[in-house]
PDB file of N, CA and C in Angstrom:
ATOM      1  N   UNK A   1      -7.222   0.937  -2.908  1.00  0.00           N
ATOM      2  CA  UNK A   1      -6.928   1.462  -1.588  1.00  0.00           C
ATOM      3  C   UNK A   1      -7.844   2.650  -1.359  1.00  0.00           C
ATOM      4  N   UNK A   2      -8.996   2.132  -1.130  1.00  0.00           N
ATOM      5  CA  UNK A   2     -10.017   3.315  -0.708  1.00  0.00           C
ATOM      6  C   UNK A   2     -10.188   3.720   0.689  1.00  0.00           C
ATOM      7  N   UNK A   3      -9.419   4.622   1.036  1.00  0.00           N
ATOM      8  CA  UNK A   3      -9.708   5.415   2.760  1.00  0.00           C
ATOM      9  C   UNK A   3     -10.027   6.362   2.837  1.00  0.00           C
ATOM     10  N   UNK A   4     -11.731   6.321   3.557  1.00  0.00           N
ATOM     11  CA  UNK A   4     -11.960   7.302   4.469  1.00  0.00           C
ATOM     12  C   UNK A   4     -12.022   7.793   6.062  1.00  0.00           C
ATOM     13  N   UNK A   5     -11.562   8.917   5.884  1.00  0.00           N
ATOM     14  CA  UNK A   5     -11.481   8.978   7.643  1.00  0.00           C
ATOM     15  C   UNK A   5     -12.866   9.680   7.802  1.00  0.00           C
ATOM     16  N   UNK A   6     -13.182   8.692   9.489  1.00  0.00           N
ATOM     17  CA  UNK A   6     -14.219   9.460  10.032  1.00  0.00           C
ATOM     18  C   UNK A   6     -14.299  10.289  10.856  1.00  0.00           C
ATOM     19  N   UNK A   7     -12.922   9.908  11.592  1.00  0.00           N
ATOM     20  CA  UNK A   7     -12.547  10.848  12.765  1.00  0.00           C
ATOM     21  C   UNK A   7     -12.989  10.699  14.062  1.00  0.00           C
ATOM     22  N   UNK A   8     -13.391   9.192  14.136  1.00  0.00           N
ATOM     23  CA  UNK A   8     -14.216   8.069  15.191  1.00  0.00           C
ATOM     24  C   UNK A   8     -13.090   8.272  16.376  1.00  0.00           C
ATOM     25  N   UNK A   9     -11.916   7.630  16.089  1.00  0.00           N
ATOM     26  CA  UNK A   9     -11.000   7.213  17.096  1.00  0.00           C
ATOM     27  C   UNK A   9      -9.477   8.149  16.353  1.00  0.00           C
ATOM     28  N   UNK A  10      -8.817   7.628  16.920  1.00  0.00           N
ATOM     29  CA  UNK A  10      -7.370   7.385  16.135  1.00  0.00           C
ATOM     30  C   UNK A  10      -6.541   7.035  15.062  1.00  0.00           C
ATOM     31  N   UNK A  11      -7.621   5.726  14.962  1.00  0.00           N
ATOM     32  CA  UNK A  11      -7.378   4.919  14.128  1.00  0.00           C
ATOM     33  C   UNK A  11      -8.093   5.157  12.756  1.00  0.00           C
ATOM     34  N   UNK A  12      -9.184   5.830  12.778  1.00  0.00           N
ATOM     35  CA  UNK A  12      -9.973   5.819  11.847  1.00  0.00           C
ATOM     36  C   UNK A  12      -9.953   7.495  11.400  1.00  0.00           C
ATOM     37  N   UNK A  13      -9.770   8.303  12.286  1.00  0.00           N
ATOM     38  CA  UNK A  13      -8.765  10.114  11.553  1.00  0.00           C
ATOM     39  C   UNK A  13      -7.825   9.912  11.099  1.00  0.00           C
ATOM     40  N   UNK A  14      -6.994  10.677  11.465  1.00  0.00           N
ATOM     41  CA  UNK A  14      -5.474  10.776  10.748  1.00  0.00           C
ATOM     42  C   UNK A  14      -4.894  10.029  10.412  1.00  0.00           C
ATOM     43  N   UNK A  15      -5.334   9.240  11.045  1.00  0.00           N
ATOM     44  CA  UNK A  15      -4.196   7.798  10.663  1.00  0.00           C
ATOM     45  C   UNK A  15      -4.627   7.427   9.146  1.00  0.00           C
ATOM     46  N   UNK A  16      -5.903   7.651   8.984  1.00  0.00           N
ATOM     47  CA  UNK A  16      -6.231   7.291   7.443  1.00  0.00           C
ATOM     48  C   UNK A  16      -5.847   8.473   6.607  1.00  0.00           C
ATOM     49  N   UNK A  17      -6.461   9.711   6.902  1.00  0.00           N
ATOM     50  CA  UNK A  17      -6.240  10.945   6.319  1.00  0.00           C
ATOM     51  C   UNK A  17      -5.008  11.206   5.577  1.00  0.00           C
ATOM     52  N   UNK A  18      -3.798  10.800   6.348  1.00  0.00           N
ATOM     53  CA  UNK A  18      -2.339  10.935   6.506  1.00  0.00           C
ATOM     54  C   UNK A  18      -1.523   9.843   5.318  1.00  0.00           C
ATOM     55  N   UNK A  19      -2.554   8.542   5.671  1.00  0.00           N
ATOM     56  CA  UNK A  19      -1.503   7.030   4.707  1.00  0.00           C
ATOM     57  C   UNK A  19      -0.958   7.141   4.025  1.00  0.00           C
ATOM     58  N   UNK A  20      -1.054   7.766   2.853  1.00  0.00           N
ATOM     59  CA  UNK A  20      -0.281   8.018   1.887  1.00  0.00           C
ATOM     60  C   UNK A  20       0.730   6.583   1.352  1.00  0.00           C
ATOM     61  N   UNK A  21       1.911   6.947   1.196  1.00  0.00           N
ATOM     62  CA  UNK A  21       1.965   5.816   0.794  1.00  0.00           C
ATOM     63  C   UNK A  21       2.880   4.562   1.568  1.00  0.00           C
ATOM     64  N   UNK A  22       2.746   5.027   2.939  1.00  0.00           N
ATOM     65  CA  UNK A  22       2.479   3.916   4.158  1.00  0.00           C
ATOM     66  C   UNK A  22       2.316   2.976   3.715  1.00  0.00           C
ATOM     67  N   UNK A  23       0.821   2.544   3.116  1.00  0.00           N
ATOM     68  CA  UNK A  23      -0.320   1.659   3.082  1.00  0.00           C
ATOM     69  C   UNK A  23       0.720   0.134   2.607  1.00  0.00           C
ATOM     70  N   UNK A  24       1.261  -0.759   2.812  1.00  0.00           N
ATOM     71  CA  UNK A  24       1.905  -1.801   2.390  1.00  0.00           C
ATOM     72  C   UNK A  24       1.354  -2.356   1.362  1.00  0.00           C
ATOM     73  N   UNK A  25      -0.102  -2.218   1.071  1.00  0.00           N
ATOM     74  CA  UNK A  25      -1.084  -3.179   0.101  1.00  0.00           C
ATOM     75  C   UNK A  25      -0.556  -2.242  -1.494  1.00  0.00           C
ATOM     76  N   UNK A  26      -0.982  -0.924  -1.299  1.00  0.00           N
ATOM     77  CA  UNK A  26      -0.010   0.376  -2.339  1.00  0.00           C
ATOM     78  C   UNK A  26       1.304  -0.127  -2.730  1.00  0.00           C
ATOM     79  N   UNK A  27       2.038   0.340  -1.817  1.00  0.00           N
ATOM     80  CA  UNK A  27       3.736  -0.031  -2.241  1.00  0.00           C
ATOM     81  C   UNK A  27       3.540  -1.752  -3.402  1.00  0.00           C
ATOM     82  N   UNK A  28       3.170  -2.618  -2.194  1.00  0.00           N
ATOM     83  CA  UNK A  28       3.430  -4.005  -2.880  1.00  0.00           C
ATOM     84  C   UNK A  28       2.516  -3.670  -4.098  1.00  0.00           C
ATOM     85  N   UNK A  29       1.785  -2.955  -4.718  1.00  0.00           N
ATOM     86  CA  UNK A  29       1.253  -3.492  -5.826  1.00  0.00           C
ATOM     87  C   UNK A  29       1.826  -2.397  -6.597  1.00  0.00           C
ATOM     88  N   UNK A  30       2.621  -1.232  -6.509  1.00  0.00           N
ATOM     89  CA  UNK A  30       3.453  -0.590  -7.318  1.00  0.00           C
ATOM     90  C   UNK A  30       4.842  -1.395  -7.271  1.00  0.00           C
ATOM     91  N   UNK A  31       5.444  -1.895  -6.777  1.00  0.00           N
ATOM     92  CA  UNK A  31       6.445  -3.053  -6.596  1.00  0.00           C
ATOM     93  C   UNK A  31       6.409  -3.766  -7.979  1.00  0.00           C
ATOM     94  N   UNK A  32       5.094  -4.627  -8.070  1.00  0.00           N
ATOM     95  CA  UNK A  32       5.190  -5.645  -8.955  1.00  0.00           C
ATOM     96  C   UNK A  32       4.684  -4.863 -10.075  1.00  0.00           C
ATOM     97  N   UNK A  33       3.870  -3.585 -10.051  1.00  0.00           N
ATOM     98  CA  UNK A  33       3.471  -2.787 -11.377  1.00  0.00           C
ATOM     99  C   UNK A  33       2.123  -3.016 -11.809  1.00  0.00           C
ATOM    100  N   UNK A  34       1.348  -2.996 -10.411  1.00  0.00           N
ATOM    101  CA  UNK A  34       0.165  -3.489 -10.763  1.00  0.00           C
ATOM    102  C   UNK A  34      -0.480  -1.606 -10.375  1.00  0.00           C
ATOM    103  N   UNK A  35      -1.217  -1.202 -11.320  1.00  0.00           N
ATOM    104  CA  UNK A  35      -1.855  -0.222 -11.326  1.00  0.00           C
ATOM    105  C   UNK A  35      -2.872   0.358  -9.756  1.00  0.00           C
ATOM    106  N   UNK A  36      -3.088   1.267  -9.391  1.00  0.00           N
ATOM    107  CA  UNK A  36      -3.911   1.086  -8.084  1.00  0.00           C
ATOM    108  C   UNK A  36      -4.880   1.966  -8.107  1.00  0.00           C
ATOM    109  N   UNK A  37      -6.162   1.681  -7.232  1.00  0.00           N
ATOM    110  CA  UNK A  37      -7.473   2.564  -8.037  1.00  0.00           C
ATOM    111  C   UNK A  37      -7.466   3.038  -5.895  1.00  0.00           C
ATOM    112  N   UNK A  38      -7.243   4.433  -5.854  1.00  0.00           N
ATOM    113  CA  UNK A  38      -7.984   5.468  -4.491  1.00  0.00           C
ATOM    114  C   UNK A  38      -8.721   6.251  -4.800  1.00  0.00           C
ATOM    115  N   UNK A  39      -8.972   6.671  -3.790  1.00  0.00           N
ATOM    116  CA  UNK A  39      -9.885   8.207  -3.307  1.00  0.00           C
ATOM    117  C   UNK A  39      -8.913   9.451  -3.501  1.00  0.00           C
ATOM    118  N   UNK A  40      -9.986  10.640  -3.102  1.00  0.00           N
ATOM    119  CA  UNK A  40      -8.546  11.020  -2.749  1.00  0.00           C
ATOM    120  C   UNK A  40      -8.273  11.638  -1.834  1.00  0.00           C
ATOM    121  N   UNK A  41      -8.307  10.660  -0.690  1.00  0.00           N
ATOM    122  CA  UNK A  41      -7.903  11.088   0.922  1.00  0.00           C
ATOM    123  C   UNK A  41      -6.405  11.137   0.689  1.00  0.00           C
ATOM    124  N   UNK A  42      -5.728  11.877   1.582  1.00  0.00           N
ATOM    125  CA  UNK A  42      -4.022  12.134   1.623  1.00  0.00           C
ATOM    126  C   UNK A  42      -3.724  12.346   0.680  1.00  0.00           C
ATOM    127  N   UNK A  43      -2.193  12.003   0.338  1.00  0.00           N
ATOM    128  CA  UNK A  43      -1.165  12.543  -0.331  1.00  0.00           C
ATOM    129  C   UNK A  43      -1.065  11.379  -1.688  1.00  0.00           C
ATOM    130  N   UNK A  44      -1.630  10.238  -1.484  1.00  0.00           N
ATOM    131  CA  UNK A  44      -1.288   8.936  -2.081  1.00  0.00           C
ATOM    132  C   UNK A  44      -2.187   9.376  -3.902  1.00  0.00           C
ATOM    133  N   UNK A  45      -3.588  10.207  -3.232  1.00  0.00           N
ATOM    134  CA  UNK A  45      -3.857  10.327  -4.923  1.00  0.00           C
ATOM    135  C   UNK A  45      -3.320  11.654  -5.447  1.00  0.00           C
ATOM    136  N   UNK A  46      -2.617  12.572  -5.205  1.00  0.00           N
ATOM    137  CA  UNK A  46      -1.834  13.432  -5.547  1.00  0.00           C
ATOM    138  C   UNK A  46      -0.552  12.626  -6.398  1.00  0.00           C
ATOM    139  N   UNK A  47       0.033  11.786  -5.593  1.00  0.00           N
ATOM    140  CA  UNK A  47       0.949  10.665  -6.478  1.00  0.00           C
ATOM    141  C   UNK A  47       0.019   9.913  -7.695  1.00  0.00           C
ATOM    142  N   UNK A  48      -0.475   9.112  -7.430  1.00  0.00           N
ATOM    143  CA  UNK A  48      -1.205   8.246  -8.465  1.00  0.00           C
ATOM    144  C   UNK A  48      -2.011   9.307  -9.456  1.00  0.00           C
ATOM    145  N   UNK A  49      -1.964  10.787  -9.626  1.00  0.00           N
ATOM    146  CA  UNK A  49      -2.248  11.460 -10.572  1.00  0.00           C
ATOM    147  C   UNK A  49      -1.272  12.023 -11.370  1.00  0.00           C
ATOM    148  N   UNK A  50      -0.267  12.604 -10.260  1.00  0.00           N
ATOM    149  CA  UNK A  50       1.181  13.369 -11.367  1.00  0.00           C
ATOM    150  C   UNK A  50       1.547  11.857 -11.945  1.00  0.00           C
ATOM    151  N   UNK A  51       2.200  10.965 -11.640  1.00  0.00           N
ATOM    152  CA  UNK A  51       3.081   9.662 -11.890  1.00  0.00           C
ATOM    153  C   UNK A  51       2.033   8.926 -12.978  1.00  0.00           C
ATOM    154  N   UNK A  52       0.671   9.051 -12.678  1.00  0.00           N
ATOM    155  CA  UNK A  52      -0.251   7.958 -13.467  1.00  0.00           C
ATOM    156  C   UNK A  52       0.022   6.661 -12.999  1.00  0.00           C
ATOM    157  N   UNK A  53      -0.472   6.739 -12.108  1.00  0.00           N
ATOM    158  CA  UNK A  53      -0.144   5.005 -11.274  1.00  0.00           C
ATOM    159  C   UNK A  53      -0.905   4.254 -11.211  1.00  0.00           C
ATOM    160  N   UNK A  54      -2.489   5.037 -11.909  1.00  0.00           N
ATOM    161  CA  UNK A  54      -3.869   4.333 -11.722  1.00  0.00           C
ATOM    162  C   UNK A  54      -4.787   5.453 -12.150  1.00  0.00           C
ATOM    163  N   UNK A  55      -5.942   4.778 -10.544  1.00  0.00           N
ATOM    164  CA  UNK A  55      -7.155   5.727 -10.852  1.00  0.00           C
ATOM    165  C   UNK A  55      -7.292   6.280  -9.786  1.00  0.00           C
ATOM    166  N   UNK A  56      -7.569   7.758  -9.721  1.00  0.00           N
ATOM    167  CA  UNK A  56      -8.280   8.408  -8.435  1.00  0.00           C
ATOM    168  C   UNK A  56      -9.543   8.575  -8.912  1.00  0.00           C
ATOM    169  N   UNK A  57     -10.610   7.833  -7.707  1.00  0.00           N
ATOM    170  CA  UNK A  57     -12.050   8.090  -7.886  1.00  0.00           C
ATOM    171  C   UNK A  57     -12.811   8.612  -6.748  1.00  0.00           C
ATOM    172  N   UNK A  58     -13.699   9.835  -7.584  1.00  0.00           N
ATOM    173  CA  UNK A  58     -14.475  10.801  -6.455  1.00  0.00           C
ATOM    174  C   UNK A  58     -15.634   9.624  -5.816  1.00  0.00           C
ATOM    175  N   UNK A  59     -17.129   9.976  -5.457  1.00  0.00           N
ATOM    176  CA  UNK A  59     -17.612   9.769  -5.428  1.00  0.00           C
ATOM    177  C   UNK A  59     -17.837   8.328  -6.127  1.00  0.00           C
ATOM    178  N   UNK A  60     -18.216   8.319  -7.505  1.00  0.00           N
ATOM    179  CA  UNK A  60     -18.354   7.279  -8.591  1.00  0.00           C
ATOM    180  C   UNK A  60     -17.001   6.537  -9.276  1.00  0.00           C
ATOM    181  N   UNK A  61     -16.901   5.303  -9.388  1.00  0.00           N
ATOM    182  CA  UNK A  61     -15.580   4.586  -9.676  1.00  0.00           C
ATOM    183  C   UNK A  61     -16.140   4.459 -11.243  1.00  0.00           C
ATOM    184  N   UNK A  62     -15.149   4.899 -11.789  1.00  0.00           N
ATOM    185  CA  UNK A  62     -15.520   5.041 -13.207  1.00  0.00           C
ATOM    186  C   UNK A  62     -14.131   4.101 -14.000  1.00  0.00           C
ATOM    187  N   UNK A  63     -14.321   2.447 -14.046  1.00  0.00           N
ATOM    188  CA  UNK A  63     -12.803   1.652 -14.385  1.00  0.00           C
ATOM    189  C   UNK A  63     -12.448   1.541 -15.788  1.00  0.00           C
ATOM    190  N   UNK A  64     -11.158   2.582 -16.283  1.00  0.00           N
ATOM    191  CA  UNK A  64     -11.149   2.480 -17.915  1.00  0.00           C
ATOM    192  C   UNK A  64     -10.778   0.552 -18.564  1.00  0.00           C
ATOM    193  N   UNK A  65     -11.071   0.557 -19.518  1.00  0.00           N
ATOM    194  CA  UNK A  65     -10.637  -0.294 -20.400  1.00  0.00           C
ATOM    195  C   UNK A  65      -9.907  -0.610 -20.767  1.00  0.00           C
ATOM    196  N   UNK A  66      -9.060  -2.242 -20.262  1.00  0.00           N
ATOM    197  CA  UNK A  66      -7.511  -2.561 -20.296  1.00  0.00           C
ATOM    198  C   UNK A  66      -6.248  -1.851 -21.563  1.00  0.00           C
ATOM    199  N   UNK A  67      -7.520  -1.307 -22.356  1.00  0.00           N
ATOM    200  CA  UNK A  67      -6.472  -0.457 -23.596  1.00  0.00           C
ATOM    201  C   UNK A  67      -5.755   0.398 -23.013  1.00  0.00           C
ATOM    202  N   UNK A  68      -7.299   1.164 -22.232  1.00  0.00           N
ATOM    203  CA  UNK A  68      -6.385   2.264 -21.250  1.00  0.00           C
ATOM    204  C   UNK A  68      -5.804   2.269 -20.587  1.00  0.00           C
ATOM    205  N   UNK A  69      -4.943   1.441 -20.026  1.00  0.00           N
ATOM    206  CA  UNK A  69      -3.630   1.010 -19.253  1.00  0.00           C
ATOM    207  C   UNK A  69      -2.340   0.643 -19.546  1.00  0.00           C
ATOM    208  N   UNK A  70      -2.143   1.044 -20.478  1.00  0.00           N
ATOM    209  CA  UNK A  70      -1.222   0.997 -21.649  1.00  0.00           C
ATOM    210  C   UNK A  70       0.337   2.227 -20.586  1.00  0.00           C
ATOM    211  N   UNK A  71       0.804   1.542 -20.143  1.00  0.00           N
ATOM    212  CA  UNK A  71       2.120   1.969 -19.878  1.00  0.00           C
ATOM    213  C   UNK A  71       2.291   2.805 -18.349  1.00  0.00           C
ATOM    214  N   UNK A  72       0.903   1.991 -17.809  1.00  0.00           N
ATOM    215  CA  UNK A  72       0.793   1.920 -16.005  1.00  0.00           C
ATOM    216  C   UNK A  72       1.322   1.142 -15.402  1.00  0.00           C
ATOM    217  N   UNK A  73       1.609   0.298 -15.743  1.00  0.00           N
ATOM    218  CA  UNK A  73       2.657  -1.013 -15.271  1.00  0.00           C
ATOM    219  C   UNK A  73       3.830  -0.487 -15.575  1.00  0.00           C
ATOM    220  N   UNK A  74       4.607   0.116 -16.433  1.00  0.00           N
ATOM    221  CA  UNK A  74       5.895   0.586 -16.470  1.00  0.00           C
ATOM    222  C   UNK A  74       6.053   1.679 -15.361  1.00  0.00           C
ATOM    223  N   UNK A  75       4.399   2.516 -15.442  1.00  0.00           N
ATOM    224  CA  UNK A  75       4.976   3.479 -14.179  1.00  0.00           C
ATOM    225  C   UNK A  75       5.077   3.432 -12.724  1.00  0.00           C
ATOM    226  N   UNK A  76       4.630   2.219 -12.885  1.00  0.00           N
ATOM    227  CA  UNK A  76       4.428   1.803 -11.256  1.00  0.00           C
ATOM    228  C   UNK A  76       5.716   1.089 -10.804  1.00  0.00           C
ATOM    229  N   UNK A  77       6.083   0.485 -11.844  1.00  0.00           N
ATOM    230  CA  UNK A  77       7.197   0.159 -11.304  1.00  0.00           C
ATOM    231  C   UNK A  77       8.483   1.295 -11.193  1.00  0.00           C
ATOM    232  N   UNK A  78       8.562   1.809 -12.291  1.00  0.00           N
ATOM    233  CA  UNK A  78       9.861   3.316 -11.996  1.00  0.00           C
ATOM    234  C   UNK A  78       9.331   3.902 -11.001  1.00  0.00           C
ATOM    235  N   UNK A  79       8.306   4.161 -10.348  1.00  0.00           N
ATOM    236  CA  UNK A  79       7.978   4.967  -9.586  1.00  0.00           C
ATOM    237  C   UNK A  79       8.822   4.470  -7.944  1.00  0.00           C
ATOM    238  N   UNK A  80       8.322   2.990  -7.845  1.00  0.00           N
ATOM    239  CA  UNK A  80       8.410   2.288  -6.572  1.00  0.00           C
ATOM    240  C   UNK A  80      10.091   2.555  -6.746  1.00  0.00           C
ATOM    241  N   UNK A  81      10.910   2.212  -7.856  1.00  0.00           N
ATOM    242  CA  UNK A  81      11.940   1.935  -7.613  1.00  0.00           C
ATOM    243  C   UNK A  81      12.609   3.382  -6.765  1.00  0.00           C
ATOM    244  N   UNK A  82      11.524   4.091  -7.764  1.00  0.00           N
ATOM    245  CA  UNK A  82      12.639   5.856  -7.582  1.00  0.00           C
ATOM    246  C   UNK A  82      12.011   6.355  -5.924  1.00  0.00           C
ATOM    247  N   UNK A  83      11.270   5.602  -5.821  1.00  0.00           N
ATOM    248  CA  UNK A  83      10.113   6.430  -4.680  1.00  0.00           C
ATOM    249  C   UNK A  83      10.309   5.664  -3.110  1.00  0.00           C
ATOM    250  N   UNK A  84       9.957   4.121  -3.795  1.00  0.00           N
ATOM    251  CA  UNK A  84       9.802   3.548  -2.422  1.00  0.00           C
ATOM    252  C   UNK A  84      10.960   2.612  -2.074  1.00  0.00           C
ATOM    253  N   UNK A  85      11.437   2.001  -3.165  1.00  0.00           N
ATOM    254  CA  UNK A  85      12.525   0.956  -2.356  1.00  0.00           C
ATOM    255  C   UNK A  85      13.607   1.276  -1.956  1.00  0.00           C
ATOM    256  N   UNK A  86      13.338   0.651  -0.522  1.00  0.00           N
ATOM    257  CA  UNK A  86      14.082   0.794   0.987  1.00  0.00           C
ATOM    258  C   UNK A  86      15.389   0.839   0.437  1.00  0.00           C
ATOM    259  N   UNK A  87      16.013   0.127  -0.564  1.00  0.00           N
ATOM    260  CA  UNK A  87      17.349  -0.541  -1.094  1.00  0.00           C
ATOM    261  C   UNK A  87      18.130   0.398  -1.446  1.00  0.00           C
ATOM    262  N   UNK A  88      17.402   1.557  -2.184  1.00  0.00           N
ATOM    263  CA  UNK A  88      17.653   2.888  -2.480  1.00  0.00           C
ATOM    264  C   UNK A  88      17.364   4.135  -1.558  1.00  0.00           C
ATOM    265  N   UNK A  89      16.063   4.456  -0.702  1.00  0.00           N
ATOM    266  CA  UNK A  89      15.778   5.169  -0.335  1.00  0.00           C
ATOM    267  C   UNK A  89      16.232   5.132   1.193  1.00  0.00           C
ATOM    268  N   UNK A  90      16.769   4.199   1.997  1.00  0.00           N
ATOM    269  CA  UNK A  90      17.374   4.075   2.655  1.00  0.00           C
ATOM    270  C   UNK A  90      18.896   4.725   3.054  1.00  0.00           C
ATOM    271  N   UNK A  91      19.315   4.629   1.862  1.00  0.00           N
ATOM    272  CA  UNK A  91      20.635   5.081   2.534  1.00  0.00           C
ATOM    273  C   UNK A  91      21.159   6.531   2.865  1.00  0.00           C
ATOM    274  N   UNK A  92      20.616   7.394   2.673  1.00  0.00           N
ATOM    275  CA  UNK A  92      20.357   8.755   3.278  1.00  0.00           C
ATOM    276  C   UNK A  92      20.705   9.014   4.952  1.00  0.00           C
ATOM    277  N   UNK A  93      19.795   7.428   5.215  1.00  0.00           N
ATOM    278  CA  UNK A  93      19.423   7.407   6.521  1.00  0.00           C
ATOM    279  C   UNK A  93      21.052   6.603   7.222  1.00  0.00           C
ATOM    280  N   UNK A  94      21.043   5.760   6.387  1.00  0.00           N
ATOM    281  CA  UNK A  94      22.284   5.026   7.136  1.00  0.00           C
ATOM    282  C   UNK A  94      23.715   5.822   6.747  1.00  0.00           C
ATOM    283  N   UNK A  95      23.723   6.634   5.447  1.00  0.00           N
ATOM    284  CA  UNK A  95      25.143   7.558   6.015  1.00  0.00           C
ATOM    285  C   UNK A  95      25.075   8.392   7.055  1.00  0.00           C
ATOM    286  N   UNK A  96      23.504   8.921   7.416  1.00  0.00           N
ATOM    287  CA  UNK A  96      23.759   9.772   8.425  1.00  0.00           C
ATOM    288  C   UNK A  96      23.973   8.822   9.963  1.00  0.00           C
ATOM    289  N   UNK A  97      23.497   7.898  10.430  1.00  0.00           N
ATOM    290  CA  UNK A  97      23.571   7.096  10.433  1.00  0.00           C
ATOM    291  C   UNK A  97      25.190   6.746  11.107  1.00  0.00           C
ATOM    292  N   UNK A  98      25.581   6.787  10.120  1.00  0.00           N
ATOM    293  CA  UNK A  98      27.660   6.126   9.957  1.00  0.00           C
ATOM    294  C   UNK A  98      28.094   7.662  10.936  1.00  0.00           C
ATOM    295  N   UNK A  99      27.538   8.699  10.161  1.00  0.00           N
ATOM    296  CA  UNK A  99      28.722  10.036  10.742  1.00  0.00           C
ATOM    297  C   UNK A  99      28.288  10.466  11.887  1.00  0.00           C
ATOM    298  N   UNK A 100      27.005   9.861  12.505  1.00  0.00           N
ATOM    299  CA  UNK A 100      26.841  10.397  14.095  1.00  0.00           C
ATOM    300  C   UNK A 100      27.427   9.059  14.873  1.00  0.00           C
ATOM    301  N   UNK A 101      27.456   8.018  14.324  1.00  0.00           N
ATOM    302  CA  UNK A 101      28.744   7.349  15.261  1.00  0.00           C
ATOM    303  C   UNK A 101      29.804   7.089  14.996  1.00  0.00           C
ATOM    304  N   UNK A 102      30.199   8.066  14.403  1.00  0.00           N
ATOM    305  CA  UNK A 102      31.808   8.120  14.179  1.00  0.00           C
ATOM    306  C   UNK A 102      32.474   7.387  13.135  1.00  0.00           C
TER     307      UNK A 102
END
């Protein structure tokens, strides 16, 4: 998930700048525990560095050696569970939700 913003339109500033972990292609591949290689535009490689979810690459993509992936798939998945799924992270929204309609 490599995004850069150019700051062309709308679509191509903030909207990229911002993704974080929006991006559906991200989530679904921390879902199944598949490791993910960004930049580091937004907030998304700040995550994929504390958590170890992958690779953040500057300039040069530098891809370690399947040894070195040794227990990125476990974190991708605790992560999604604790982080992204709706199943869990949802309901915050729907008790509040319940007590503004009574």
């Amino acid at each position: 998930a490599l995004y850069e913003p150019d700051f062309n339109d709308y679509l191509t500033g903030n909207n990229l700048k911002y993704i974080g972990l929006a991006a559906g292609k991200v989530s679904t591949y921390l879902q199944h525990g598949v490791p993910v290689l960004v930049n580091e535009t937004g907030s998304l490689s700040d995550y994929v560095m504390k958590y170890k979810l992958g690779i953040v690459c500057g300039d040069e993509i530098v891809l370690p050696k399947a040894s070195e992936l040794n227990g990125y798939s476990e974190r991708c998945y605790a992560f999604f569970e604790e982080k992204l799924d709706l199943n869990k992270t949802i309901q915050p929204l729907l008790i509040k939700i319940k007590e503004l309609i009574g």
